[in-house]
N, C-alpha and C. Protein backbone atom coordinates (compact mmCIF):
# COMPACT_ATOMS: atom_id res chain seq x y z
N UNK A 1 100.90 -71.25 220.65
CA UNK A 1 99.91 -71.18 221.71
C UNK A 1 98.50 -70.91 221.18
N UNK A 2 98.39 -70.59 220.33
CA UNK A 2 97.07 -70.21 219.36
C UNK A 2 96.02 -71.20 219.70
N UNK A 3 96.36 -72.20 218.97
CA UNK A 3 95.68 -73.51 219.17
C UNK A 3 94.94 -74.17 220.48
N UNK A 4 95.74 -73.58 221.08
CA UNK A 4 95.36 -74.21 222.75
C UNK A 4 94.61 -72.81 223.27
N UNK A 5 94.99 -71.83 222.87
CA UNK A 5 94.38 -70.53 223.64
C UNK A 5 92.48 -70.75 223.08
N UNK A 6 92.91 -71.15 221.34
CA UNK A 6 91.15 -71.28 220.98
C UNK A 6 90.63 -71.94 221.36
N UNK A 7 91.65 -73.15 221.71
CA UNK A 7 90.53 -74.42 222.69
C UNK A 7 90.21 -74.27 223.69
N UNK A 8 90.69 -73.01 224.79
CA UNK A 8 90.05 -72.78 225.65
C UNK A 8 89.21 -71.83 225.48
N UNK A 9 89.42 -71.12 224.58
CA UNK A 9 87.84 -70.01 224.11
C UNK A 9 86.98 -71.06 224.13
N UNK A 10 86.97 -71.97 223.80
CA UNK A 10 85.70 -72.71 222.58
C UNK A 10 85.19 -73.47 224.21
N UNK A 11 85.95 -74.22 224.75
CA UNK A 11 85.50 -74.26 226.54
C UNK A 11 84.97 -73.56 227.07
N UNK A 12 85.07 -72.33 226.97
CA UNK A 12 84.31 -71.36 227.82
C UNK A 12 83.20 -70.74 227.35
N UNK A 13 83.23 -70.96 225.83
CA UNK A 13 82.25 -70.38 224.94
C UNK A 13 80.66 -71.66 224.92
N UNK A 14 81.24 -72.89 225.05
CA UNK A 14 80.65 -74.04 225.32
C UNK A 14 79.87 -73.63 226.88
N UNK A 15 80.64 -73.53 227.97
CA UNK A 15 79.99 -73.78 228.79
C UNK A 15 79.08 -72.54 229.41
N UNK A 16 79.52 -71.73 228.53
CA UNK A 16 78.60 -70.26 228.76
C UNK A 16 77.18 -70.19 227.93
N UNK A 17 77.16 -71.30 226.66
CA UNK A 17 75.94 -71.34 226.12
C UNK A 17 76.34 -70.44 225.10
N UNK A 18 77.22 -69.87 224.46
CA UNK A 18 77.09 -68.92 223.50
C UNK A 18 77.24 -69.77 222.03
N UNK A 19 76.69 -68.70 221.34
CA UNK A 19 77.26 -69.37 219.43
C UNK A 19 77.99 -68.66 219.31
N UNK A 20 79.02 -68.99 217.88
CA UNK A 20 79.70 -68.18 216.72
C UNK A 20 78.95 -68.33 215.74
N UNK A 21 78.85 -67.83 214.84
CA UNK A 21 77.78 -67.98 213.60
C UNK A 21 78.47 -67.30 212.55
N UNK A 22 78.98 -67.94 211.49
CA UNK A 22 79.96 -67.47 210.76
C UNK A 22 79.29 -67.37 209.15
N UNK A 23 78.70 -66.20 209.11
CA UNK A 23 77.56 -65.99 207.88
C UNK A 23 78.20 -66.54 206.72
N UNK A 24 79.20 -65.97 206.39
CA UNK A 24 80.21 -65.85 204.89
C UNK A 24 81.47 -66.38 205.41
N UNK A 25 81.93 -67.17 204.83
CA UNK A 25 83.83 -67.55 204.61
C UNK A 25 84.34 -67.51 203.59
N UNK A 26 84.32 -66.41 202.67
CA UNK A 26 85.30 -66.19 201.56
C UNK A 26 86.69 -66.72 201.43
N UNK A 27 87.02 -66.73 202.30
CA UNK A 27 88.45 -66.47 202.50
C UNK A 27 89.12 -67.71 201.22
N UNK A 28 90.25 -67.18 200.74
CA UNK A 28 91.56 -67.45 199.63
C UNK A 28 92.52 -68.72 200.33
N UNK A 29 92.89 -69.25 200.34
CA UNK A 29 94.50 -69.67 200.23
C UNK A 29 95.61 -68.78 199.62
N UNK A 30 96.08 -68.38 200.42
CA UNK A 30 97.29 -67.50 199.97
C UNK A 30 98.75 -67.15 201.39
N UNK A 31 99.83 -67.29 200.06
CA UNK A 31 100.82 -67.11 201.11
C UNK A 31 101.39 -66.08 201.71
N UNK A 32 100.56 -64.64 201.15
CA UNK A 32 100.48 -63.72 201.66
C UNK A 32 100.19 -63.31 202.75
N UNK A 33 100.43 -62.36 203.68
CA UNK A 33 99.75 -61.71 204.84
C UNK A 33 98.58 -61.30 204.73
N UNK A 34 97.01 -61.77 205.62
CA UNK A 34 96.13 -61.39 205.58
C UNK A 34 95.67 -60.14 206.28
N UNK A 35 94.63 -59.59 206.20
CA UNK A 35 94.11 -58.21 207.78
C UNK A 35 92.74 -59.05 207.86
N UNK A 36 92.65 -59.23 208.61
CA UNK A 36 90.51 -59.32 209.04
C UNK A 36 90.12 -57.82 209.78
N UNK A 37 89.03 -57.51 208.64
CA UNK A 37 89.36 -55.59 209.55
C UNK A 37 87.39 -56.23 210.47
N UNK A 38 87.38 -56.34 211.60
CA UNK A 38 86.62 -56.24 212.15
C UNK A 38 85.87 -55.14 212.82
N UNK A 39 84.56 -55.31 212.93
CA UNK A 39 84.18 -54.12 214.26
C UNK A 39 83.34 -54.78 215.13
N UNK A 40 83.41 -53.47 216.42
CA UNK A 40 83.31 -54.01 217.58
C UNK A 40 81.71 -54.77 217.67
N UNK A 41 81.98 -56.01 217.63
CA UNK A 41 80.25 -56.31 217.76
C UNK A 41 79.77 -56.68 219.07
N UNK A 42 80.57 -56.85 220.04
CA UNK A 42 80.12 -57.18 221.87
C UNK A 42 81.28 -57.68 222.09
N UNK A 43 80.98 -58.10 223.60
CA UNK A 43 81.72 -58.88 224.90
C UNK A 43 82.69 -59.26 224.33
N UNK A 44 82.09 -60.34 223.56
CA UNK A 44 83.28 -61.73 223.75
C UNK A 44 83.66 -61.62 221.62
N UNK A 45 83.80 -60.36 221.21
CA UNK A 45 84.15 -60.39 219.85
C UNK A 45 85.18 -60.85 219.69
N UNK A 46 86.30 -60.70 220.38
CA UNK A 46 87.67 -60.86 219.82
C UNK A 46 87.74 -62.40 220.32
N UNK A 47 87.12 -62.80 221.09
CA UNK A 47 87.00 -64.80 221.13
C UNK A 47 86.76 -65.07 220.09
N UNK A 48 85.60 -64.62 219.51
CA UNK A 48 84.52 -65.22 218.22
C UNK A 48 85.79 -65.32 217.38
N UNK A 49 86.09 -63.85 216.90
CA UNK A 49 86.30 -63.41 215.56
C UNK A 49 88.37 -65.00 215.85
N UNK A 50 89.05 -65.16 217.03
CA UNK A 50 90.02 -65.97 216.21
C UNK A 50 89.40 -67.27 216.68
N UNK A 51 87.96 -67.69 217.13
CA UNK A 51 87.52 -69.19 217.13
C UNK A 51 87.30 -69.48 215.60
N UNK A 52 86.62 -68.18 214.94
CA UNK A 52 86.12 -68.01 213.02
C UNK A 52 87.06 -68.52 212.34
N UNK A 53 88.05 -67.52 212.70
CA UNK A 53 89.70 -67.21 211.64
C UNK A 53 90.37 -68.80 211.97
N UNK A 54 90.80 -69.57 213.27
CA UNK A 54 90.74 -70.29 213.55
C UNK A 54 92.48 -70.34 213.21
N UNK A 55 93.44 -70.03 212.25
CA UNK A 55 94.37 -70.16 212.53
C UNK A 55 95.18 -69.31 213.02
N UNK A 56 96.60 -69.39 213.35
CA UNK A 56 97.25 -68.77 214.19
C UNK A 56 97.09 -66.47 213.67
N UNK A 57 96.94 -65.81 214.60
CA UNK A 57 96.70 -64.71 214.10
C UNK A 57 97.04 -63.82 215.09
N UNK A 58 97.44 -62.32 214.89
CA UNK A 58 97.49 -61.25 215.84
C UNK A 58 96.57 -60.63 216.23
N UNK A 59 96.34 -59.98 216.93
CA UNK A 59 95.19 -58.93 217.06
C UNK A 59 95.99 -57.38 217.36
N UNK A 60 95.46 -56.49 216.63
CA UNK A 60 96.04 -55.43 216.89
C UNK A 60 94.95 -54.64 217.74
N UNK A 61 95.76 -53.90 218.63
CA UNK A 61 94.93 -53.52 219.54
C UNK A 61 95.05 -51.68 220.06
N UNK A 62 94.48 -51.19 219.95
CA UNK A 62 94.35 -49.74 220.24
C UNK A 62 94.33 -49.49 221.54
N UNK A 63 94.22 -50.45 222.17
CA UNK A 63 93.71 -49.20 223.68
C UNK A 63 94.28 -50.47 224.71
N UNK A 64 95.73 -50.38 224.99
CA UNK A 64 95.82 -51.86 226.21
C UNK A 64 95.64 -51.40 227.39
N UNK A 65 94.98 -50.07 227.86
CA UNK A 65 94.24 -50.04 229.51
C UNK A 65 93.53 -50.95 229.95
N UNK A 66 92.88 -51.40 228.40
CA UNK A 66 91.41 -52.20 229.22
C UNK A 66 92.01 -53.56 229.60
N UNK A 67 93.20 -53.73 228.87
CA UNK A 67 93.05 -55.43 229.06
C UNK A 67 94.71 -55.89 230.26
N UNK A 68 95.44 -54.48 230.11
CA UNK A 68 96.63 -54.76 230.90
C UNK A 68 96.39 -55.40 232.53
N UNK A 69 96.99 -56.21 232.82
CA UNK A 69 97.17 -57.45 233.84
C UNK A 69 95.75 -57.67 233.85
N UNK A 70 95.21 -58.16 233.55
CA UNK A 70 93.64 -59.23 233.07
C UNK A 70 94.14 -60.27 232.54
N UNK A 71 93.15 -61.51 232.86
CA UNK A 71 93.30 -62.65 231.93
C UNK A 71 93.39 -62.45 230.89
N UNK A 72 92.58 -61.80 230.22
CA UNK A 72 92.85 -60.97 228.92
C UNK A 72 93.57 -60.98 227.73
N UNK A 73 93.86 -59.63 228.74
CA UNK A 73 95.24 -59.40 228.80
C UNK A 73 96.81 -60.27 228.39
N UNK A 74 96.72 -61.33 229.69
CA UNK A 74 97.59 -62.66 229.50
C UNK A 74 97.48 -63.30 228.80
N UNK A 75 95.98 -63.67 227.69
CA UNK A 75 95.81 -64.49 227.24
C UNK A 75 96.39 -64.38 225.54
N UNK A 76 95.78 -62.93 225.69
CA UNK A 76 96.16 -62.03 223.76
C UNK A 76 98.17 -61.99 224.55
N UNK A 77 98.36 -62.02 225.19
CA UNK A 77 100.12 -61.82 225.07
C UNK A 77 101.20 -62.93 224.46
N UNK A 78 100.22 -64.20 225.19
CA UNK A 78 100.38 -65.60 224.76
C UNK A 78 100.04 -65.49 223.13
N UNK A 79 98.90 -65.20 223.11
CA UNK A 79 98.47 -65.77 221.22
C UNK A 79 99.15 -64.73 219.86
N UNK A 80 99.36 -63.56 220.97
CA UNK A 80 100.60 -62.54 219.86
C UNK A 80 99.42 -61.04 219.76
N UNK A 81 99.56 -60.00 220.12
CA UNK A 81 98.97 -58.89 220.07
C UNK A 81 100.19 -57.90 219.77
N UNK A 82 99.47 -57.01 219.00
CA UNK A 82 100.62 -55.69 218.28
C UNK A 82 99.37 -54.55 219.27
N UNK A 83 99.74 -53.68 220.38
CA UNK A 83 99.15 -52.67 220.32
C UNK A 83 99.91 -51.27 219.89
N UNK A 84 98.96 -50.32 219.64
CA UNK A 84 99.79 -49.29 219.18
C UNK A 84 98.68 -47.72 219.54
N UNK A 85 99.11 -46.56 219.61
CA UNK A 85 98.27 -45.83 219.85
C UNK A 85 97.88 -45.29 218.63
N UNK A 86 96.54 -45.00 218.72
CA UNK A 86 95.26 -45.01 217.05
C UNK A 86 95.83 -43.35 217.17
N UNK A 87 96.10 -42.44 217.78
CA UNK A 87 96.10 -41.04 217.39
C UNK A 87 97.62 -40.63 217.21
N UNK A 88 98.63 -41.58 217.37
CA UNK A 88 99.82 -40.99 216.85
C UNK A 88 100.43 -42.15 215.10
N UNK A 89 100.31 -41.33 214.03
CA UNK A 89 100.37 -41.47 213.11
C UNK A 89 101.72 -42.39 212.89
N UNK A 90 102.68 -41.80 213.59
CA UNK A 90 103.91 -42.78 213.67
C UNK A 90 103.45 -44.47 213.60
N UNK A 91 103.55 -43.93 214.98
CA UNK A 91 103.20 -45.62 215.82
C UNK A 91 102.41 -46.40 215.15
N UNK A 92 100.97 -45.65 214.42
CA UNK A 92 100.01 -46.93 213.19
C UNK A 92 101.01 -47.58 212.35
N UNK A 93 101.96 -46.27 211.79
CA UNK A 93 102.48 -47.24 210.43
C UNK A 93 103.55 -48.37 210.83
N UNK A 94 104.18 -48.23 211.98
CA UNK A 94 105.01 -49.36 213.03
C UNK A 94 104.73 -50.08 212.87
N UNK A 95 102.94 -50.44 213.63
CA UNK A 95 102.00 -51.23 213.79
C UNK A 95 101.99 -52.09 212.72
N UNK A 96 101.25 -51.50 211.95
CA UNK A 96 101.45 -52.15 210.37
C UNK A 96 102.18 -52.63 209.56
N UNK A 97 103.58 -52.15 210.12
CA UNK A 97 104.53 -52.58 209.37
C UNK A 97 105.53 -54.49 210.02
């Protein structure tokens, strides 16, 4: 669902007038597991940051109040989200694991 979820970012990102602007792309080929450690830069970051990354990816997420039953919400459930709570030490290394 990745694929189709970014093509509708990139629709809405289109018809809202916004950019992505993707300074640096380092990025490797490798068959390893990647992290993209992001921070919060506005609104619509977590559109940007998997229109950038562009292939299939998780988002891990700290806090699902904000986004539970939201489009959101529905949309990161479809493309694959790990949330976990940031203050119980357990649950990060879960997360991570």
């Amino acid at each position: 669902m990745h694929y189709v979820l970014v093509g509708v970012l990139v629709l809405i990102r289109l018809l809202a007038k916004r950019k992505v602007i993707v300074i640096s792309d380092k990025r490797r080929k490798t068959k390893e597991p990647v992290i993209y450690a992001c921070t919060h830069i506005g609104a619509h970051d977590v559109e940007s940051t998997f229109e950038a990354i562009k292939s299939p990816c998780y988002l891990f997420m700290g806090d699902a109040r904000e986004i539970y039953r939201t489009a959101d919400g529905i949309m990161l459930s479809l493309n694959g989200v790990i949330f976990f709570d940031t203050e119980d030490k357990q649950d990060r290394a879960v997360a991570k694991k």
